[in-house]
PDB file of N, CA and C in Angstrom:
ATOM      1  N   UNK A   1     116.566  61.878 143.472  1.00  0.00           N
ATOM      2  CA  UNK A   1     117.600  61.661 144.445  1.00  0.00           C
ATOM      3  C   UNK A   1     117.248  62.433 145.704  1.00  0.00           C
ATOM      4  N   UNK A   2     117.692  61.752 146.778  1.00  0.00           N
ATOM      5  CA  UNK A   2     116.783  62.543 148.186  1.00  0.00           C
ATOM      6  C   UNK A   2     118.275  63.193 148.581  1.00  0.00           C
ATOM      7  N   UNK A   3     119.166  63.045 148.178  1.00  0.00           N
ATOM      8  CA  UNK A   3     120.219  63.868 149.236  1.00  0.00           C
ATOM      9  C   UNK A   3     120.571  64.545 147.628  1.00  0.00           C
ATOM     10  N   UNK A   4     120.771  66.093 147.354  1.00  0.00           N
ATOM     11  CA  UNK A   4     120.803  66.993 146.495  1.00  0.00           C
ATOM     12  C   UNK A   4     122.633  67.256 147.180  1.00  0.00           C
ATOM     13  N   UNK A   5     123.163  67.672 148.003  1.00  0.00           N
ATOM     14  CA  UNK A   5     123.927  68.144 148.459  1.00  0.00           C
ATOM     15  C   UNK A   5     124.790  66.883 148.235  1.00  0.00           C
ATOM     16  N   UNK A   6     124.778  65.562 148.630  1.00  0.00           N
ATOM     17  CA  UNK A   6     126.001  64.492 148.223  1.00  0.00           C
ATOM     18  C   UNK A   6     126.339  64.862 146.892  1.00  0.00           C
ATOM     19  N   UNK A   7     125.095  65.104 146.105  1.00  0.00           N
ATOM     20  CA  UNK A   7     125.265  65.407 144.587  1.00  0.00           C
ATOM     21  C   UNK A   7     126.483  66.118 144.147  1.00  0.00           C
ATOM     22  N   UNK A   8     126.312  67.476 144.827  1.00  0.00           N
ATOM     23  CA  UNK A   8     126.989  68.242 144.835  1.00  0.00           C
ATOM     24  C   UNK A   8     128.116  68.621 144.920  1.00  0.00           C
ATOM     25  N   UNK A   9     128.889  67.852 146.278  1.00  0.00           N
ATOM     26  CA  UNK A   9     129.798  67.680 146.576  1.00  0.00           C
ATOM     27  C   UNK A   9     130.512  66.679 146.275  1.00  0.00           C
ATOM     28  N   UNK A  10     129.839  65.786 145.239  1.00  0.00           N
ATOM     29  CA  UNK A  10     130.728  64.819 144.715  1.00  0.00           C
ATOM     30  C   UNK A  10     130.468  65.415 143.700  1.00  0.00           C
ATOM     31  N   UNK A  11     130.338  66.279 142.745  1.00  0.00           N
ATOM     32  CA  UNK A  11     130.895  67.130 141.350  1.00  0.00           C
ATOM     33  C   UNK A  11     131.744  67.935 141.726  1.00  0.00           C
ATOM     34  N   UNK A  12     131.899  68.550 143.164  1.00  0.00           N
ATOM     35  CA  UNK A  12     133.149  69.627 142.899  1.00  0.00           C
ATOM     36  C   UNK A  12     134.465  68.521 143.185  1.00  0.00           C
ATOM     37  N   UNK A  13     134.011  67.641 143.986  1.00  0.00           N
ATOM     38  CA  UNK A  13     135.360  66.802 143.926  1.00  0.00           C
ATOM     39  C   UNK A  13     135.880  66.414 142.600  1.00  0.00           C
ATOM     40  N   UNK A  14     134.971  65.959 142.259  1.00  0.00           N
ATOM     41  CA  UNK A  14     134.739  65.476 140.582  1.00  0.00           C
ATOM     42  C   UNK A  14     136.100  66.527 139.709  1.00  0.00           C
ATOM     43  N   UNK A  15     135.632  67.466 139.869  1.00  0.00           N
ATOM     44  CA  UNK A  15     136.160  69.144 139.413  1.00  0.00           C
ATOM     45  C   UNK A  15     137.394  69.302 140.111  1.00  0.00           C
ATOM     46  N   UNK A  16     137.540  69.092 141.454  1.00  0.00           N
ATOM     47  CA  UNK A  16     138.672  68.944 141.232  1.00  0.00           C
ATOM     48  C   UNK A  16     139.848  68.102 141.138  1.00  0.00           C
ATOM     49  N   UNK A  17     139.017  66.905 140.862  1.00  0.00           N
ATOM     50  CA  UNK A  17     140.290  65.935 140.655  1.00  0.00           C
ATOM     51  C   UNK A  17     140.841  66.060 139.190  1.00  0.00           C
ATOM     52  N   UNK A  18     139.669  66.906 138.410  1.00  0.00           N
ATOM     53  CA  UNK A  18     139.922  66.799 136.886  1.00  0.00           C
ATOM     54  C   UNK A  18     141.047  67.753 136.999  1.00  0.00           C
ATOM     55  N   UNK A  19     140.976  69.072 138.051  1.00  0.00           N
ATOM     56  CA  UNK A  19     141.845  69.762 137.480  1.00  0.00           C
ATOM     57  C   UNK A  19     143.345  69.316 137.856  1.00  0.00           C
ATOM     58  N   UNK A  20     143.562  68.645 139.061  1.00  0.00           N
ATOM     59  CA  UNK A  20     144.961  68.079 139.260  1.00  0.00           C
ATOM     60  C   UNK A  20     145.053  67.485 138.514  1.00  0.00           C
ATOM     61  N   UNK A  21     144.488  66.555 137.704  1.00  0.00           N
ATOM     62  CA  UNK A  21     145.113  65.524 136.717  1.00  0.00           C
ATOM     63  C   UNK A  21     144.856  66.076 135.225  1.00  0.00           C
ATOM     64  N   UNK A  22     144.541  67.365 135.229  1.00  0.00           N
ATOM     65  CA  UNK A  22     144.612  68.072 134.008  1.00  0.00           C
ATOM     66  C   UNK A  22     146.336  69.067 134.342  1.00  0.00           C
ATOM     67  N   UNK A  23     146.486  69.198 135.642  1.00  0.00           N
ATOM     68  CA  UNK A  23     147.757  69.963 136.204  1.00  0.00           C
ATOM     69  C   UNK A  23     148.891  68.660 136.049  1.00  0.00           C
ATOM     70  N   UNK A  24     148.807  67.607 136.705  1.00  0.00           N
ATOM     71  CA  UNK A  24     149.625  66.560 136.714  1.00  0.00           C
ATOM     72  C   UNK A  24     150.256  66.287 135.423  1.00  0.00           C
ATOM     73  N   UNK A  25     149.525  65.539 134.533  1.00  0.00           N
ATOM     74  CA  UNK A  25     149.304  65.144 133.414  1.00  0.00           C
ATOM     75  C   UNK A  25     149.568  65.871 132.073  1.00  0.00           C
ATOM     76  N   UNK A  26     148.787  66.867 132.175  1.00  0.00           N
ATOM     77  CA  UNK A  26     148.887  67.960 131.128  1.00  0.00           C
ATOM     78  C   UNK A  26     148.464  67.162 130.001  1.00  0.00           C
ATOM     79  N   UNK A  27     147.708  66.449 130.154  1.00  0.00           N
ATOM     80  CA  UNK A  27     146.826  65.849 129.035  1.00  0.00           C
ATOM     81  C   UNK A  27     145.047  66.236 129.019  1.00  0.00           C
ATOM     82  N   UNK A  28     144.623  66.835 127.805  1.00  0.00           N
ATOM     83  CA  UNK A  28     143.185  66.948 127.660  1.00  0.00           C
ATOM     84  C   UNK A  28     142.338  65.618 127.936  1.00  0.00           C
ATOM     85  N   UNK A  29     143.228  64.739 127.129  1.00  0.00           N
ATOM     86  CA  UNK A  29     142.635  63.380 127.226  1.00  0.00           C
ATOM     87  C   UNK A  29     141.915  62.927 128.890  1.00  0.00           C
ATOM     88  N   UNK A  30     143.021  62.586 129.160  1.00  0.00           N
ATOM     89  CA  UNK A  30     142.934  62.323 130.401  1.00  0.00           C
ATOM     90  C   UNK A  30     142.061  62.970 131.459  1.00  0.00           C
ATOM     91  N   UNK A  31     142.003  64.423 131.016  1.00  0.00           N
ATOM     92  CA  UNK A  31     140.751  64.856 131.847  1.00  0.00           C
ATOM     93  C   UNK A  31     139.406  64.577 131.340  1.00  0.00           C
ATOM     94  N   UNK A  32     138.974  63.917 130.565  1.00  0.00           N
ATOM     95  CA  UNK A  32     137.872  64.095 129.726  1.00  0.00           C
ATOM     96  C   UNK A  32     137.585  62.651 130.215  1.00  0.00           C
ATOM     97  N   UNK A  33     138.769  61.397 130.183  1.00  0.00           N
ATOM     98  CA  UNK A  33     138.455  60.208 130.777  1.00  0.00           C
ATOM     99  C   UNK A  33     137.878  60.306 132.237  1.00  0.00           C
ATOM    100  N   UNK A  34     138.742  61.227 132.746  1.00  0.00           N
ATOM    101  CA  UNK A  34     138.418  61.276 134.440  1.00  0.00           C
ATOM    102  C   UNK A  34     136.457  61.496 134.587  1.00  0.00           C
ATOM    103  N   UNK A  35     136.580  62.581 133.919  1.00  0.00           N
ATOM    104  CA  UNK A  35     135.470  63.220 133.518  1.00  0.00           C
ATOM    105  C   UNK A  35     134.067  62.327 133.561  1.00  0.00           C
ATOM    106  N   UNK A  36     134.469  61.751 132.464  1.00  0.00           N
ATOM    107  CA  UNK A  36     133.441  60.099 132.006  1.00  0.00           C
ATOM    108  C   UNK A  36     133.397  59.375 133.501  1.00  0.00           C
ATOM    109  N   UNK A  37     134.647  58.663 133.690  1.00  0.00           N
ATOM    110  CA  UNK A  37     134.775  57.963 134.702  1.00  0.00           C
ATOM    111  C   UNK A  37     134.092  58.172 135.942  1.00  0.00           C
ATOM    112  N   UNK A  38     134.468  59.627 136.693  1.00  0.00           N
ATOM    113  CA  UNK A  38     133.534  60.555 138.118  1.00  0.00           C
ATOM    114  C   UNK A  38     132.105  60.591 137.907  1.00  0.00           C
ATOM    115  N   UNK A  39     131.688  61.182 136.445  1.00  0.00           N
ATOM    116  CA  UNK A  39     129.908  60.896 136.156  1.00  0.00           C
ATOM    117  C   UNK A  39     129.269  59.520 136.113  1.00  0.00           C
ATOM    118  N   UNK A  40     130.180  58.630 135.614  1.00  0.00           N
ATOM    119  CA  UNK A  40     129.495  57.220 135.109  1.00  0.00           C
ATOM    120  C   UNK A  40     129.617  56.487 136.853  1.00  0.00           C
ATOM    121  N   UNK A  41     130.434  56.615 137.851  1.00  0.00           N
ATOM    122  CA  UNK A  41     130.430  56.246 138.912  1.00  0.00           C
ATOM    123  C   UNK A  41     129.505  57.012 140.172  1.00  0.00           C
ATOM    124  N   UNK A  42     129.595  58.352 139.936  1.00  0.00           N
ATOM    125  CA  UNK A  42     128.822  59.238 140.875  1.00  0.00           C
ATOM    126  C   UNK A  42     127.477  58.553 140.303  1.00  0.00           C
ATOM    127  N   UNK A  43     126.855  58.263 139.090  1.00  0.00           N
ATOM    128  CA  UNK A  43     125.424  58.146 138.636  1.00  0.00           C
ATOM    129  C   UNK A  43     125.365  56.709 138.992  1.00  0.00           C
ATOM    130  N   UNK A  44     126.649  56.064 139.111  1.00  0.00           N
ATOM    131  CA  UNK A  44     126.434  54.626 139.883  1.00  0.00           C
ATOM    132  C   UNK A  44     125.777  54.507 141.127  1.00  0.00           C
ATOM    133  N   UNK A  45     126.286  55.258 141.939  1.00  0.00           N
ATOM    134  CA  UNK A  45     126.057  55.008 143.350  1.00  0.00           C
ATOM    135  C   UNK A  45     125.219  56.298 143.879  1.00  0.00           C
ATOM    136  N   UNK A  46     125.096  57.231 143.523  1.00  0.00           N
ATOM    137  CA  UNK A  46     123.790  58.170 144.050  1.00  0.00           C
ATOM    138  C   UNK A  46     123.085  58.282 143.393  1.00  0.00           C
ATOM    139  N   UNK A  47     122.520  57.509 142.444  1.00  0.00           N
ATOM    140  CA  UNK A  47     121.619  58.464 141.461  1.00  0.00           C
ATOM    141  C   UNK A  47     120.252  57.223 141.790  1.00  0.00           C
ATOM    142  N   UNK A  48     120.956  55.966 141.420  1.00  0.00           N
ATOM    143  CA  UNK A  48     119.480  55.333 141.819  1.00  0.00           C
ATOM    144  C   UNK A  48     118.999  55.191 143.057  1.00  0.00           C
ATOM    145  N   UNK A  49     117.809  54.835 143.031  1.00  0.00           N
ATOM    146  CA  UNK A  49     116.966  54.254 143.873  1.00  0.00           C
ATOM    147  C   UNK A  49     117.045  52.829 144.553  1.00  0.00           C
ATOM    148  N   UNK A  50     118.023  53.426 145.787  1.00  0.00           N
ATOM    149  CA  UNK A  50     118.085  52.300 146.041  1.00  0.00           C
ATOM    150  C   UNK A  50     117.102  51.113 146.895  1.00  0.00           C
ATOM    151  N   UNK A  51     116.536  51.847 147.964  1.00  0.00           N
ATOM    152  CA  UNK A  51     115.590  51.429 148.643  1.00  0.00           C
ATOM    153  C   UNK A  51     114.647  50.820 147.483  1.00  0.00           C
ATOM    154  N   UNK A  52     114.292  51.345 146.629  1.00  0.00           N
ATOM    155  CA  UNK A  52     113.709  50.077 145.243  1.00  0.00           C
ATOM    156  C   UNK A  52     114.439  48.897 144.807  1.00  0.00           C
ATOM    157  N   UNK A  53     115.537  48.669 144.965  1.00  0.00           N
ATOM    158  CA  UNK A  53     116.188  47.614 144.718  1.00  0.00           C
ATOM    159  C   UNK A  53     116.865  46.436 145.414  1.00  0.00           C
ATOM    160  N   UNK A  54     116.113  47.395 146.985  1.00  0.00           N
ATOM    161  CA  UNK A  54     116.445  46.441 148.331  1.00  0.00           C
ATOM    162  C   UNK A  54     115.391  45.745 148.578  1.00  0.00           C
ATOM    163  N   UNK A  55     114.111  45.800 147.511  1.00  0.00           N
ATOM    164  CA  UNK A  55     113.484  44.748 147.521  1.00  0.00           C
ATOM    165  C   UNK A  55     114.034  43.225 147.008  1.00  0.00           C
ATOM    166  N   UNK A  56     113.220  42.114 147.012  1.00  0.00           N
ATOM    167  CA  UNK A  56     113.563  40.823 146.783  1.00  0.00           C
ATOM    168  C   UNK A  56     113.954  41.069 145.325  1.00  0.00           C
ATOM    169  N   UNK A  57     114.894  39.972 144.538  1.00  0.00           N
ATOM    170  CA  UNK A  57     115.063  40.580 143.091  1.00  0.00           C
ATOM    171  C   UNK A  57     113.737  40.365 142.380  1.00  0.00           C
ATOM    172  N   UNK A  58     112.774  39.252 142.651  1.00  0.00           N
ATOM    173  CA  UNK A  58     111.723  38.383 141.857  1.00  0.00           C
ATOM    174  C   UNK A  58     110.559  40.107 141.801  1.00  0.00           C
ATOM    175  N   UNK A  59     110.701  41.035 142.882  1.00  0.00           N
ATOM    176  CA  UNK A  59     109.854  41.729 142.486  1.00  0.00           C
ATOM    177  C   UNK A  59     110.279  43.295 141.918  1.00  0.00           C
ATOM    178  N   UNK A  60     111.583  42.846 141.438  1.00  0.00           N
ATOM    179  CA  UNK A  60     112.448  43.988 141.041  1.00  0.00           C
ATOM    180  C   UNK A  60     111.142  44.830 139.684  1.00  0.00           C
ATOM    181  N   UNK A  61     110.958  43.731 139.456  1.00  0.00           N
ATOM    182  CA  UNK A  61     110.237  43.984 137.439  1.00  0.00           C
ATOM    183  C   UNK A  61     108.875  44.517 137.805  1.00  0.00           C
ATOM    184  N   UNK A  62     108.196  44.561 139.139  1.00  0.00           N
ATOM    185  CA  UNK A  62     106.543  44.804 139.252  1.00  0.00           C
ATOM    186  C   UNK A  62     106.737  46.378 140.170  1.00  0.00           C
ATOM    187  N   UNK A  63     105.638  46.672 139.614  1.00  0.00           N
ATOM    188  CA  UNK A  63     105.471  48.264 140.549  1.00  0.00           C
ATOM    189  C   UNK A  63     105.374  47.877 141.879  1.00  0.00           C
ATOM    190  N   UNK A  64     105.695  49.264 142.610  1.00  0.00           N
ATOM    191  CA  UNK A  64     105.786  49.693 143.846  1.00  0.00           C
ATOM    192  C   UNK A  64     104.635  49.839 144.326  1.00  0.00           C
ATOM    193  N   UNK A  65     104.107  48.679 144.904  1.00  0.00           N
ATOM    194  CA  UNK A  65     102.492  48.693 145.963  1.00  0.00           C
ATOM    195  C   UNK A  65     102.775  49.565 147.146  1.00  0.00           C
ATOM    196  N   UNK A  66     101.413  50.343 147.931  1.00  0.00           N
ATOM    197  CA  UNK A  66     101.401  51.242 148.598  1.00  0.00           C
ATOM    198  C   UNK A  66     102.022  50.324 150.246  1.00  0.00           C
ATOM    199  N   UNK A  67     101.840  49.314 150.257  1.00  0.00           N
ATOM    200  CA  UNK A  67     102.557  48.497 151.174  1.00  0.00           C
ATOM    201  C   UNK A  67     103.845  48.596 151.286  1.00  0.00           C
ATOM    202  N   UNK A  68     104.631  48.685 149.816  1.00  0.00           N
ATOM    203  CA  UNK A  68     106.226  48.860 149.535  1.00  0.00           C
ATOM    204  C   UNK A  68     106.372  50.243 149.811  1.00  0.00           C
ATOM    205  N   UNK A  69     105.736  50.926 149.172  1.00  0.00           N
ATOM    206  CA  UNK A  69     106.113  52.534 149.854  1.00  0.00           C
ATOM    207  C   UNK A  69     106.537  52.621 151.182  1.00  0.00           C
ATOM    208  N   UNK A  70     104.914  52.390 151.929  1.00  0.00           N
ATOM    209  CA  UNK A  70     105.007  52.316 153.586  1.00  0.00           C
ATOM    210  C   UNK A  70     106.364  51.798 154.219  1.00  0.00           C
ATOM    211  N   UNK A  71     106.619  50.480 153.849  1.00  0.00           N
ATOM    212  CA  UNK A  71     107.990  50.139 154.379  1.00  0.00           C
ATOM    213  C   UNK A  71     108.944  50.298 154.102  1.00  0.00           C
ATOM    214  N   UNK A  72     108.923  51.211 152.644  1.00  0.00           N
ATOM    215  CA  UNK A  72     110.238  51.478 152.658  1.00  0.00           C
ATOM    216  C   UNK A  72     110.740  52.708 153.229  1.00  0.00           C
ATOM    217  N   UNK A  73     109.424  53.751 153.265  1.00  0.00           N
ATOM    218  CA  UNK A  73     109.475  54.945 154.102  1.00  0.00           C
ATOM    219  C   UNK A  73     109.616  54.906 155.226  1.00  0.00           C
ATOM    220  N   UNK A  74     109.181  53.676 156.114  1.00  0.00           N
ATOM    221  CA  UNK A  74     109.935  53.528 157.245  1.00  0.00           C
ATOM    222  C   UNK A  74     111.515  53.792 157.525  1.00  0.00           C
ATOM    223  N   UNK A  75     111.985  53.031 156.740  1.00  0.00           N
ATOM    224  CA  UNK A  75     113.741  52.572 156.867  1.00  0.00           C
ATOM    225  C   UNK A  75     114.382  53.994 156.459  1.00  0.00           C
ATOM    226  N   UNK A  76     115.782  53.366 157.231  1.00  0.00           N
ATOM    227  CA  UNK A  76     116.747  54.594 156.732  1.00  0.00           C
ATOM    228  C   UNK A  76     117.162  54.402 155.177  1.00  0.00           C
ATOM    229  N   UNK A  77     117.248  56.204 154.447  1.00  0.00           N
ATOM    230  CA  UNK A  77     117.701  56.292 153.421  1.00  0.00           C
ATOM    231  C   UNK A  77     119.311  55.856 153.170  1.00  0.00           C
ATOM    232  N   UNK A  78     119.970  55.510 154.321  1.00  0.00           N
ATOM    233  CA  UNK A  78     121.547  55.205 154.206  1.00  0.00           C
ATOM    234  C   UNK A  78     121.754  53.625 154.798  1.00  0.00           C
ATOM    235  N   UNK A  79     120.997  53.121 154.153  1.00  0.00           N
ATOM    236  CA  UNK A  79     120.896  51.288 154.733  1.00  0.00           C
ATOM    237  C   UNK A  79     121.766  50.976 153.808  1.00  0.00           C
ATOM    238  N   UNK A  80     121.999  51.251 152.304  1.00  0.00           N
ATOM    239  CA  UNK A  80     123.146  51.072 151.412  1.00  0.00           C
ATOM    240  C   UNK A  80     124.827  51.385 151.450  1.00  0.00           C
ATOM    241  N   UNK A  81     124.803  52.731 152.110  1.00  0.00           N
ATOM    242  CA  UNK A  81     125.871  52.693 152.772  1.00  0.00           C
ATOM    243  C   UNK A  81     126.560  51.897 153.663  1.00  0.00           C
ATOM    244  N   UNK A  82     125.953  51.696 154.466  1.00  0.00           N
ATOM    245  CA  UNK A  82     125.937  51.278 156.053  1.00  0.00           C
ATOM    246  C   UNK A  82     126.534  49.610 155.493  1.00  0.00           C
ATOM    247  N   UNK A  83     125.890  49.267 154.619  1.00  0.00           N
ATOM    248  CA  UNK A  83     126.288  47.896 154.279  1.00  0.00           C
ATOM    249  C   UNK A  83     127.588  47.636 153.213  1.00  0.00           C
ATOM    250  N   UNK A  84     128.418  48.652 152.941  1.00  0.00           N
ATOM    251  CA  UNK A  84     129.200  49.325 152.295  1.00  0.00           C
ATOM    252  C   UNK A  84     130.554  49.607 152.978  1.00  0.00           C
ATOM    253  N   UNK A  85     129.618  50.554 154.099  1.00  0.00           N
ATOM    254  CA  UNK A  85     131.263  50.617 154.593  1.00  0.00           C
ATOM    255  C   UNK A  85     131.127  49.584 155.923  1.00  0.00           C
ATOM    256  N   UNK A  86     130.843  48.657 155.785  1.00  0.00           N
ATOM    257  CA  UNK A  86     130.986  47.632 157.079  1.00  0.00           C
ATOM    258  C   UNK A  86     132.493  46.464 156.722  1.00  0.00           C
TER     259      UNK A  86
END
């Protein structure tokens, strides 16, 4: 992952949404769902690689030629966003 710090700051949010809805709630359960829920979504959206998957899909399945590197090192790392929050 190239941004370490989004990481980051989406676990303390993470942390603290568990603890209001461990305060709210007063259910273990429920924090443990949240829990699941914040990791299984944070590992949704920052964890892969996305610039690998903004290739065509047909060459999703074949390695990364030094051509694909080059251009993808060109582009911005936040082209996924950008198309996100538009």
């Amino acid at each position: 992952m190239a941004n370490d710090a989004a990481l980051r700051t989406s676990l303390v949010w993470l942390a603290v949404v568990m603890v209001v809805v461990g305060i709210w709630t007063l259910s273990f359960k429920k924090v443990l769902v949240t829990y699941v829920l914040g990791v299984l979504g944070i590992a949704g959206v920052l964890l892969p690689d996305w610039d690998y998957f903004d290739r065509d899909y047909s060459r999703w399945f074949s390695f990364v030629s030094e051509q694909d590197r080059l251009a993808l090192a060109q582009r911005s790392g936040f082209r996924w966003w950008l198309f996100i929050s538009e």
